[in-house]
Protein backbone atom coordinates (compact mmCIF):
# COMPACT_ATOMS: atom_id res chain seq x y z
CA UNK A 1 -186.98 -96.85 27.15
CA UNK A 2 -183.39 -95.29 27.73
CA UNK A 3 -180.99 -96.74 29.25
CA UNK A 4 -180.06 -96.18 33.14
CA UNK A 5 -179.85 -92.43 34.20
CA UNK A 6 -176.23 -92.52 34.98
CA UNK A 7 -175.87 -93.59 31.68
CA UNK A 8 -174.60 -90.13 29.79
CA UNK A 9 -172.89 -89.26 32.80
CA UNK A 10 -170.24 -92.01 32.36
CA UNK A 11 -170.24 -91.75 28.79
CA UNK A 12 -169.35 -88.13 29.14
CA UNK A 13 -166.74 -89.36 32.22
CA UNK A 14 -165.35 -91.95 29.91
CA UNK A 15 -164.41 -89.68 27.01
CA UNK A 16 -163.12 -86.91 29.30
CA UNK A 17 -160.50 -89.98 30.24
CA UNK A 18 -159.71 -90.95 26.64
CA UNK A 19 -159.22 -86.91 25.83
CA UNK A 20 -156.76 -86.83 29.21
CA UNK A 21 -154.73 -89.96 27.87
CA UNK A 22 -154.76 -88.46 24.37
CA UNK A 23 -152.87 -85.25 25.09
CA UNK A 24 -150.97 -87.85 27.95
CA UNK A 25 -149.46 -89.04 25.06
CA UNK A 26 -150.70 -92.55 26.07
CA UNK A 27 -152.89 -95.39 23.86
CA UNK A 28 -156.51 -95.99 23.85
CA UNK A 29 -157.32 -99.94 24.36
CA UNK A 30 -155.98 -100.80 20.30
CA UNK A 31 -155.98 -97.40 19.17
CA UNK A 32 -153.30 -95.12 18.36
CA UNK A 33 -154.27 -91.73 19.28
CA UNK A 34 -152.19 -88.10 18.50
CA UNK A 35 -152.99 -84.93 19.37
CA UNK A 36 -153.41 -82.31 16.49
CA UNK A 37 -154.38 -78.64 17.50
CA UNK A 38 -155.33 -80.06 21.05
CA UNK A 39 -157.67 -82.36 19.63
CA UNK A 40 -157.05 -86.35 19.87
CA UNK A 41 -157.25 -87.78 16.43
CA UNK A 42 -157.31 -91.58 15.82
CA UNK A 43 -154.80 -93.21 13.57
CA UNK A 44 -155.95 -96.12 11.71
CA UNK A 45 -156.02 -99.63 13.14
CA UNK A 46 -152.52 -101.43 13.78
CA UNK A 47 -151.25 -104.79 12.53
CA UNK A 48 -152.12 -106.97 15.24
CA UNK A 49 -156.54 -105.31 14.41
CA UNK A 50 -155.24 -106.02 10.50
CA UNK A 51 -154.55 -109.78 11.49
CA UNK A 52 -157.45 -110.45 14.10
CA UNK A 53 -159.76 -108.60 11.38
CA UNK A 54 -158.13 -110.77 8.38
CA UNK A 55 -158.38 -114.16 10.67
CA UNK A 56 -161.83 -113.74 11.31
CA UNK A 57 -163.00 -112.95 7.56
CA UNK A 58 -160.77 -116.39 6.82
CA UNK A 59 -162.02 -118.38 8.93
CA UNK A 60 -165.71 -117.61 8.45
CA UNK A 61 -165.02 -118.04 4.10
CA UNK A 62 -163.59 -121.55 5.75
CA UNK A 63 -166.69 -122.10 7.64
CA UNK A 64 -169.21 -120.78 5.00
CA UNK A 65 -167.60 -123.03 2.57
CA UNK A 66 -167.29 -126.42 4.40
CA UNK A 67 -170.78 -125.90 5.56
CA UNK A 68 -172.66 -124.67 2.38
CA UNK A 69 -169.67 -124.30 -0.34
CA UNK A 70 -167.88 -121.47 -1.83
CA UNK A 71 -170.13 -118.56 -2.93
CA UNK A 72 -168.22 -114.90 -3.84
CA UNK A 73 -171.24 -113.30 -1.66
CA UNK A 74 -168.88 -113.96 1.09
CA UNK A 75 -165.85 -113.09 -0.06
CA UNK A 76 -167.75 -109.71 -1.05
CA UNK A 77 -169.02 -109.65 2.61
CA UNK A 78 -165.65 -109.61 3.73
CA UNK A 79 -164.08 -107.42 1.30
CA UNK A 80 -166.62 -104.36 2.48
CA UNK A 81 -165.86 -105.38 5.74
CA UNK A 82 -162.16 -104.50 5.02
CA UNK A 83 -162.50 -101.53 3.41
CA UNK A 84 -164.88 -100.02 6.07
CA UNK A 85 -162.85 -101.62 8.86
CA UNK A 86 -159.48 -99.54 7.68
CA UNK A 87 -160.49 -96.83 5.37
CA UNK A 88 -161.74 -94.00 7.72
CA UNK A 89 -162.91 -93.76 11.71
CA UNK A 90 -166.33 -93.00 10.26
CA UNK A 91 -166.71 -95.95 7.81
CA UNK A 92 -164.73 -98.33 10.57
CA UNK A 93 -167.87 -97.26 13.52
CA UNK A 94 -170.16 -97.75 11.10
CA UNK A 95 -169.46 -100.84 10.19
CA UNK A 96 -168.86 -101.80 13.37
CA UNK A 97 -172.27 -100.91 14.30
CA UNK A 98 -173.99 -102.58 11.58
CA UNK A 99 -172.18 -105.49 12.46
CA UNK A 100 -175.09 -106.77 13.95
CA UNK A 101 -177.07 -107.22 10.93
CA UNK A 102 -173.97 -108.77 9.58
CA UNK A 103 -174.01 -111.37 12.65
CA UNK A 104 -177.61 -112.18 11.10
CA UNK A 105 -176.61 -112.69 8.05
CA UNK A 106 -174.59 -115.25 8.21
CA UNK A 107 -176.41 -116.70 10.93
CA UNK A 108 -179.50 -116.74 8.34
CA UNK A 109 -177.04 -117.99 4.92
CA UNK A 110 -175.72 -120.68 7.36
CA UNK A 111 -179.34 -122.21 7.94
CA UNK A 112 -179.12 -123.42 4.39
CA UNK A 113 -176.67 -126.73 5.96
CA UNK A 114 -179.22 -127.56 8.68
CA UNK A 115 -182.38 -127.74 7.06
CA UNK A 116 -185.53 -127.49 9.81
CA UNK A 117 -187.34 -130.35 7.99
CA UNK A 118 -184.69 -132.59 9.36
CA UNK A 119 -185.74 -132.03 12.90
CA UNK A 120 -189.27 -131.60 12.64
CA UNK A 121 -191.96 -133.08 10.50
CA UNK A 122 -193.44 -130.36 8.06
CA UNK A 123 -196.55 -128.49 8.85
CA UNK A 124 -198.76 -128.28 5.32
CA UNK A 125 -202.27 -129.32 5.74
CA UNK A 126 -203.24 -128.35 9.68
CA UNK A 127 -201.77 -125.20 8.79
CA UNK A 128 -203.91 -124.75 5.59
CA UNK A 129 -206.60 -126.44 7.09
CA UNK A 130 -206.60 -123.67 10.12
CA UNK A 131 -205.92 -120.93 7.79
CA UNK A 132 -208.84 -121.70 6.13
CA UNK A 133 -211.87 -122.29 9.09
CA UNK A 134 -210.06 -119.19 10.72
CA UNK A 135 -210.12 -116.43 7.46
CA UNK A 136 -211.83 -118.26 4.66
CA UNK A 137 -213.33 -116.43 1.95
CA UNK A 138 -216.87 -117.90 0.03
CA UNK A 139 -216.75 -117.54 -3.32
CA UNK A 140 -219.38 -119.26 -5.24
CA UNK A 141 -220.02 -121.76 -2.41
CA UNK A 142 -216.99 -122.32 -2.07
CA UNK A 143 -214.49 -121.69 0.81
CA UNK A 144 -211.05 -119.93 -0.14
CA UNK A 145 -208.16 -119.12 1.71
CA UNK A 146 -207.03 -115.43 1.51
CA UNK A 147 -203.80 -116.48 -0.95
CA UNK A 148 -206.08 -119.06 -2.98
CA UNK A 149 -208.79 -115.59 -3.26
CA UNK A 150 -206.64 -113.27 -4.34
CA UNK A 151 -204.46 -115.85 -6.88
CA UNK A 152 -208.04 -115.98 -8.81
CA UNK A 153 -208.49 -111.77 -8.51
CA UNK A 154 -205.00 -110.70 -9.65
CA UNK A 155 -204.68 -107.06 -11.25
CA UNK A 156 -201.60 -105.92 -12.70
CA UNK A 157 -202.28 -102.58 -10.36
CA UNK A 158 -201.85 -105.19 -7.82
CA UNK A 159 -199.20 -106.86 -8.81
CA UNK A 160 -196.69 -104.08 -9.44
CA UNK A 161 -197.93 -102.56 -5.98
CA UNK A 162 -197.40 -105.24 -3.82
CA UNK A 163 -194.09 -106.26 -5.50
CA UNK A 164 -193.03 -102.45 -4.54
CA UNK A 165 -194.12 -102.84 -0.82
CA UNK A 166 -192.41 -106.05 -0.51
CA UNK A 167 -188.75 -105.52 -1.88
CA UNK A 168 -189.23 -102.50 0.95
CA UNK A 169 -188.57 -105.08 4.04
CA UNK A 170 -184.79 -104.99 2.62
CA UNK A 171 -184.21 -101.27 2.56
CA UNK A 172 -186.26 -99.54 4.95
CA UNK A 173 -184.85 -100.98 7.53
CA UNK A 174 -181.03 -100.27 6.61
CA UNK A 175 -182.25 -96.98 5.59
CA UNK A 176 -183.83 -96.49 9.44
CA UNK A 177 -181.06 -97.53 10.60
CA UNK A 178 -178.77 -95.50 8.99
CA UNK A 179 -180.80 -92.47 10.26
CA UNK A 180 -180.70 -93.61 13.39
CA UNK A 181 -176.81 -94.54 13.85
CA UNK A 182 -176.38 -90.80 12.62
CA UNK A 183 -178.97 -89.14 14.92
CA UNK A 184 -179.29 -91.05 17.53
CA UNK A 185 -176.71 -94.23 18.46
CA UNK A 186 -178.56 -95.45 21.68
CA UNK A 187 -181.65 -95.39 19.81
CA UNK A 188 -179.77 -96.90 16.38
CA UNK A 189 -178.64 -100.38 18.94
CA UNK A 190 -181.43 -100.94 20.64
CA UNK A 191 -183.35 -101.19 16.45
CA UNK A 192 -180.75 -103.22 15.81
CA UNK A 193 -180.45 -105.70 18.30
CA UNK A 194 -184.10 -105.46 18.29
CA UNK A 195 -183.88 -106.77 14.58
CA UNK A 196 -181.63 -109.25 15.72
CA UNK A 197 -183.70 -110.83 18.36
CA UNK A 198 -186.68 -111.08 16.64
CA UNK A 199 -184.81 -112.92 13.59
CA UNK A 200 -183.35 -115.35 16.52
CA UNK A 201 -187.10 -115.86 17.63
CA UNK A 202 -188.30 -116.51 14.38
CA UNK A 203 -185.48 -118.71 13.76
CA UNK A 204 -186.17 -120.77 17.10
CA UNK A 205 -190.05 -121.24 15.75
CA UNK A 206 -188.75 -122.16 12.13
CA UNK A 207 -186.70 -125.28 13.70
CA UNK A 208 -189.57 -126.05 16.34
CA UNK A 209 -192.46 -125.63 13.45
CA UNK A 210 -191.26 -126.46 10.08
CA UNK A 211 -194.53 -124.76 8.07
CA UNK A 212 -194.81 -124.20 4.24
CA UNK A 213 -196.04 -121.83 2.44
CA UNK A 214 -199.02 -121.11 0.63
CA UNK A 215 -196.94 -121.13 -2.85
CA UNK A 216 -195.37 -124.75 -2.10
CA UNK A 217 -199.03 -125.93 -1.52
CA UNK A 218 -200.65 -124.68 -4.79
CA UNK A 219 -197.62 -126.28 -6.39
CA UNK A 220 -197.46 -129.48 -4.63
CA UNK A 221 -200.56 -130.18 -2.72
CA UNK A 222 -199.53 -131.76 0.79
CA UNK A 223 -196.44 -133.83 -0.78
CA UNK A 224 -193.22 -133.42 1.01
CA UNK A 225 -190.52 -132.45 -1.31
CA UNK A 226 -187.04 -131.97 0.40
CA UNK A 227 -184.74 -129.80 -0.93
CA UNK A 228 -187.26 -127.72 -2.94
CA UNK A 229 -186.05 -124.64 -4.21
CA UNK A 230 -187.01 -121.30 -3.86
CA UNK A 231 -189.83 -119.85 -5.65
CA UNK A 232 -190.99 -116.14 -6.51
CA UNK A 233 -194.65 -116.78 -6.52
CA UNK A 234 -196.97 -114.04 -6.88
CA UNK A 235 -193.81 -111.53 -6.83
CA UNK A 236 -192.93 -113.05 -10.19
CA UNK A 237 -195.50 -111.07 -11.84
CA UNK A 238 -193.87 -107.92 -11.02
CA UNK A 239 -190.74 -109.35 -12.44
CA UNK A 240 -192.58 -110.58 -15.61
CA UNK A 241 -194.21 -106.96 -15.58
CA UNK A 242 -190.88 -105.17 -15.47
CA UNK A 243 -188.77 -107.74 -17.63
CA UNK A 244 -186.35 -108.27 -14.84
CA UNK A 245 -185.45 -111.04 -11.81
CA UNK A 246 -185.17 -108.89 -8.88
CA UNK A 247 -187.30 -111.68 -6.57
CA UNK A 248 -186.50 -114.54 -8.44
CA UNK A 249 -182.49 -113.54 -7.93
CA UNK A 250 -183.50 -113.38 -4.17
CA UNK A 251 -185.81 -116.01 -3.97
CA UNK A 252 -182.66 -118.14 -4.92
CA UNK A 253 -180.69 -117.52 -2.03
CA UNK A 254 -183.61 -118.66 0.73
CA UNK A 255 -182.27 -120.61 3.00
CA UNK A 256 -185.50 -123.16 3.56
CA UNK A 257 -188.88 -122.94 1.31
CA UNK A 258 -190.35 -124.61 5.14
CA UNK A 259 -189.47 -121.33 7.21
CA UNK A 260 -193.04 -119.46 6.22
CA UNK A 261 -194.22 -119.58 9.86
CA UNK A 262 -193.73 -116.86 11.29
CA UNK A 263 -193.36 -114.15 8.69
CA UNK A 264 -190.34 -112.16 9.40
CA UNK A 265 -190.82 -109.84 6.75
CA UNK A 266 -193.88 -108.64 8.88
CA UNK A 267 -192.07 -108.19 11.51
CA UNK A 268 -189.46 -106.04 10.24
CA UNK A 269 -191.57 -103.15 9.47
CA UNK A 270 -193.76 -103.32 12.97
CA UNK A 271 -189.99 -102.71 14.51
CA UNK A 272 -189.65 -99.75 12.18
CA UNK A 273 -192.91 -97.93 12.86
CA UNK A 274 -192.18 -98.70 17.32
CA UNK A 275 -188.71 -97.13 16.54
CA UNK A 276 -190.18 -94.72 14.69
CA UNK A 277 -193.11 -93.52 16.75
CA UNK A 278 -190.72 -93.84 19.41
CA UNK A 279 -187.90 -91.34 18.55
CA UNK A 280 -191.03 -88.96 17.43
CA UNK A 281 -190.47 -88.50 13.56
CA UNK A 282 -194.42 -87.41 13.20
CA UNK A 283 -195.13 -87.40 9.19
CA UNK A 284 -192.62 -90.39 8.47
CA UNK A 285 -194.80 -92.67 10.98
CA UNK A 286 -197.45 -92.41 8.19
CA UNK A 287 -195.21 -93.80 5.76
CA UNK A 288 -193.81 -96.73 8.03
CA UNK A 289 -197.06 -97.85 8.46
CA UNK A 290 -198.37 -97.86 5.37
CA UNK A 291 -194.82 -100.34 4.80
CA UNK A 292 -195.97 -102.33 7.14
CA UNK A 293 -199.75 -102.79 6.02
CA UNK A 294 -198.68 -103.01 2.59
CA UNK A 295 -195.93 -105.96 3.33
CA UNK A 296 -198.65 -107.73 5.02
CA UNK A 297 -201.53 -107.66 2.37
CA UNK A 298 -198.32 -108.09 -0.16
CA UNK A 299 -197.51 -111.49 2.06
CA UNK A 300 -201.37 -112.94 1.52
CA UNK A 301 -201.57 -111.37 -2.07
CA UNK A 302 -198.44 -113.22 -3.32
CA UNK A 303 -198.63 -116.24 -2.01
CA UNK A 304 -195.93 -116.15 0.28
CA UNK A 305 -197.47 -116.54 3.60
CA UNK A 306 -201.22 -116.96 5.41
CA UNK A 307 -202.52 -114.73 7.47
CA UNK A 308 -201.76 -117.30 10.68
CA UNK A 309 -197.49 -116.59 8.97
CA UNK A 310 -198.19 -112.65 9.34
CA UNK A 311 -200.11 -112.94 12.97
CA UNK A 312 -196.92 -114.52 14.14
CA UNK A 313 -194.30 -112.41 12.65
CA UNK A 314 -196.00 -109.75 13.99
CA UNK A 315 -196.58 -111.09 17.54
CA UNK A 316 -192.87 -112.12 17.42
CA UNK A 317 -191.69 -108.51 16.78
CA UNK A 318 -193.95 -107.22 19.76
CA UNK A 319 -192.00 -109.96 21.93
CA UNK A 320 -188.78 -108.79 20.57
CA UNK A 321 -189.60 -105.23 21.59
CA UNK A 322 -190.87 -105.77 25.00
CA UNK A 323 -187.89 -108.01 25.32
CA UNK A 324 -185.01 -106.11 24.28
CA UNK A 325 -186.76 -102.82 26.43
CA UNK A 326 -186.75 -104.92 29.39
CA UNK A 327 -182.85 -105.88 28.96
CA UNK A 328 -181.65 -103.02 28.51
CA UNK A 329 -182.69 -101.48 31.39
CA UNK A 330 -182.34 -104.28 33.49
CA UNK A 331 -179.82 -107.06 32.70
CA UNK A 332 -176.15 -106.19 33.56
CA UNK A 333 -174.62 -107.95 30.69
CA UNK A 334 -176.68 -105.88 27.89
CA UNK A 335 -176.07 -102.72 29.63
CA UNK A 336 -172.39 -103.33 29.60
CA UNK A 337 -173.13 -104.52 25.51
CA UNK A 338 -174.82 -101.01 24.86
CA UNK A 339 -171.74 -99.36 26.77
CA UNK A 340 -168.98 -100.57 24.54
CA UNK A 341 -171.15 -100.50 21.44
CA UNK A 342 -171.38 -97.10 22.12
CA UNK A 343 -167.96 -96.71 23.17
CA UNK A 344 -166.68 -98.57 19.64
CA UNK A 345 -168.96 -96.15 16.95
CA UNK A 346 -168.27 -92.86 19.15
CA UNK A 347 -166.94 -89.91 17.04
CA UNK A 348 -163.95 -89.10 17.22
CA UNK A 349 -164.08 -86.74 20.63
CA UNK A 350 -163.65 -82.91 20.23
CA UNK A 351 -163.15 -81.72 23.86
CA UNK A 352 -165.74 -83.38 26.24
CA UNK A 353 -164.10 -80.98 28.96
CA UNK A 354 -166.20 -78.42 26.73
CA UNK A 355 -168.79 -80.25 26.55
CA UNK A 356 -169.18 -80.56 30.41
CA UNK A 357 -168.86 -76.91 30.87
């Protein structure tokens, strides 16, 4: 849903302002601005932006490293950071757009120094137990669960195809939202934040239900192990198939094996298809959700989640949607969030008196 209908109006009244002070001679709000054949062209950012950006990506290495020790993922984090931030106005809006899912990051890589199982007891056996009276599967009298079926009917058609439509939760989303920050900025946010808030939600349920997954279970029966690491599963197949360690190189980096309820990675691709559907890409649709059906049989077939995991995941991104819809069109503080997001990864302005005419 867009945003209120006065809402391009003082966009369009806004830049007509920063054009004015431009050829004024004046500043924008910590941004040099010149005039060069009557256009206002941005210089880059000043010291005092070089030492606020600097101070943050210091004290979050600090922070990151105090709370889960030193890894050179952040100090790459924060190098690309840099280089967008000052290189060019285009990389420096872009980056500050995807900031968001750089907020989540680090949000999510924090988790790892507050484990969930040390707030909650585990879920394991009522979860398996449900999972199993809900969606069980006879086979020879006796009653499966979905991930215990399919682990005894693997094909290596299956493996390498669900491995594909898995690794796809990472970049069809960025990919979206690249499209999206290009084409369409309002739209581009409200995906974003949208990704954000249903990550928040999720993360909410992982601390409230500690659940593990169908993997840890085969593995380890009901035991409680704390501090278990990460584990491919099913998806190590397609690694095995391939001769390489794509999952097992991100399987590494999980922040908790007990965050399987709900599935995020079904949510992600429900958020791409609304977004998509929504902005009216016709064809494309067809691809984002056959994504989305394949990441959820790929979830079941691997191991990684039950079908109770996926249900919530994607029941979480429908509340995220309905959610962040109903902010931005009615609470004051998001509005004003959308306004200088859009205000902070605007083009540079040509002539917006032009553009009024």
């Amino acid at each position: 849903m867009p945003l209120p209908q006065n809402w391009q109006h003082n966009r369009v009244t806004e830049e007509i302002n920063i054009y004015r002070q431009a050829l004024s001679g004046t500043y924008l709000k910590g941004m040099k601005t010149q005039v060069i054949n009557g256009q206002p062209s941005y210089k880059k950012p000043g010291l005092t932006q070089a030492l606020i950006v600097a101070a943050i990506c210091i004290a979050y290495i600090l922070l990151s490293t105090a709370l889960i020790g030193f890894k050179m993922d952040q100090v790459i984090l924060c190098l690309i950071f840099i280089f967008c931030y000052f290189v060019a106005k285009l990389t420096r809006r872009f980056i500050l757009g995807f900031s968001i899912f750089i907020i989540y990051w680090i949000i999510f890589d924090l988790m790892k120094a507050f484990p969930n199982y040390l707030f909650h007891s585990v879920h394991m056996e009522d979860l398996y137990n449900t999972e199993k009276s809900l969606f069980g599967i006879e086979t020879n009298g006796v009653r499966l669960t979905p991930n215990e079926y399919w682990l005894q009917h693997t094909t290596t058609f299956l493996d390498v195809m669900t491995g594909f439509f898995y690794i796809c939760w990472v970049p069809v989303p960025l990919l979206f939202a690249t499209y999206l920050f290009f084409t369409r900025r309002e739209q581009f946010l409200q995906f974003a934040l949208t990704f954000f808030l249903v990550n928040i939600i999720g993360f909410i349920i992982y601390y409230t239900f500690p659940a593990a997954p169908p993997w840890y279970i085969q593995q380890h029966g009901f035991q409680f192990i704390p501090k278990t690491p990460g584990n491919t599963a099913g998806l190590a197949r397609f690694d095995h198939y391939f001769g390489i360690q794509m999952f097992k190189g991100l399987y590494e980096k999980s922040s908790n094996v007990f965050a399987a309820m709900p599935s995020l990675h079904s949510a992600f691709p429900l958020i791409v298809f609304y977004y998509g559907v929504k902005n009216k890409l016709g064809y494309i649709n067809i691809l984002f959700a056959c994504v989305a059906v394949g990441i959820w049989f790929s979830a079941l077939y691997t191991s990684h989640h039950f079908t109770l995991d996926v249900m919530a995941g994607i029941s979480c991104a429908i509340l995220a949607i309905a959610l962040l819809q109903y902010l931005v069109r009615k609470n004051k503080t998001m509005i004003k969030f959308m306004h200088m997001m859009m205000r902070v990864t605007a083009p540079t302005p040509k002539n917006p008196l032009q553009e009024v005419l």
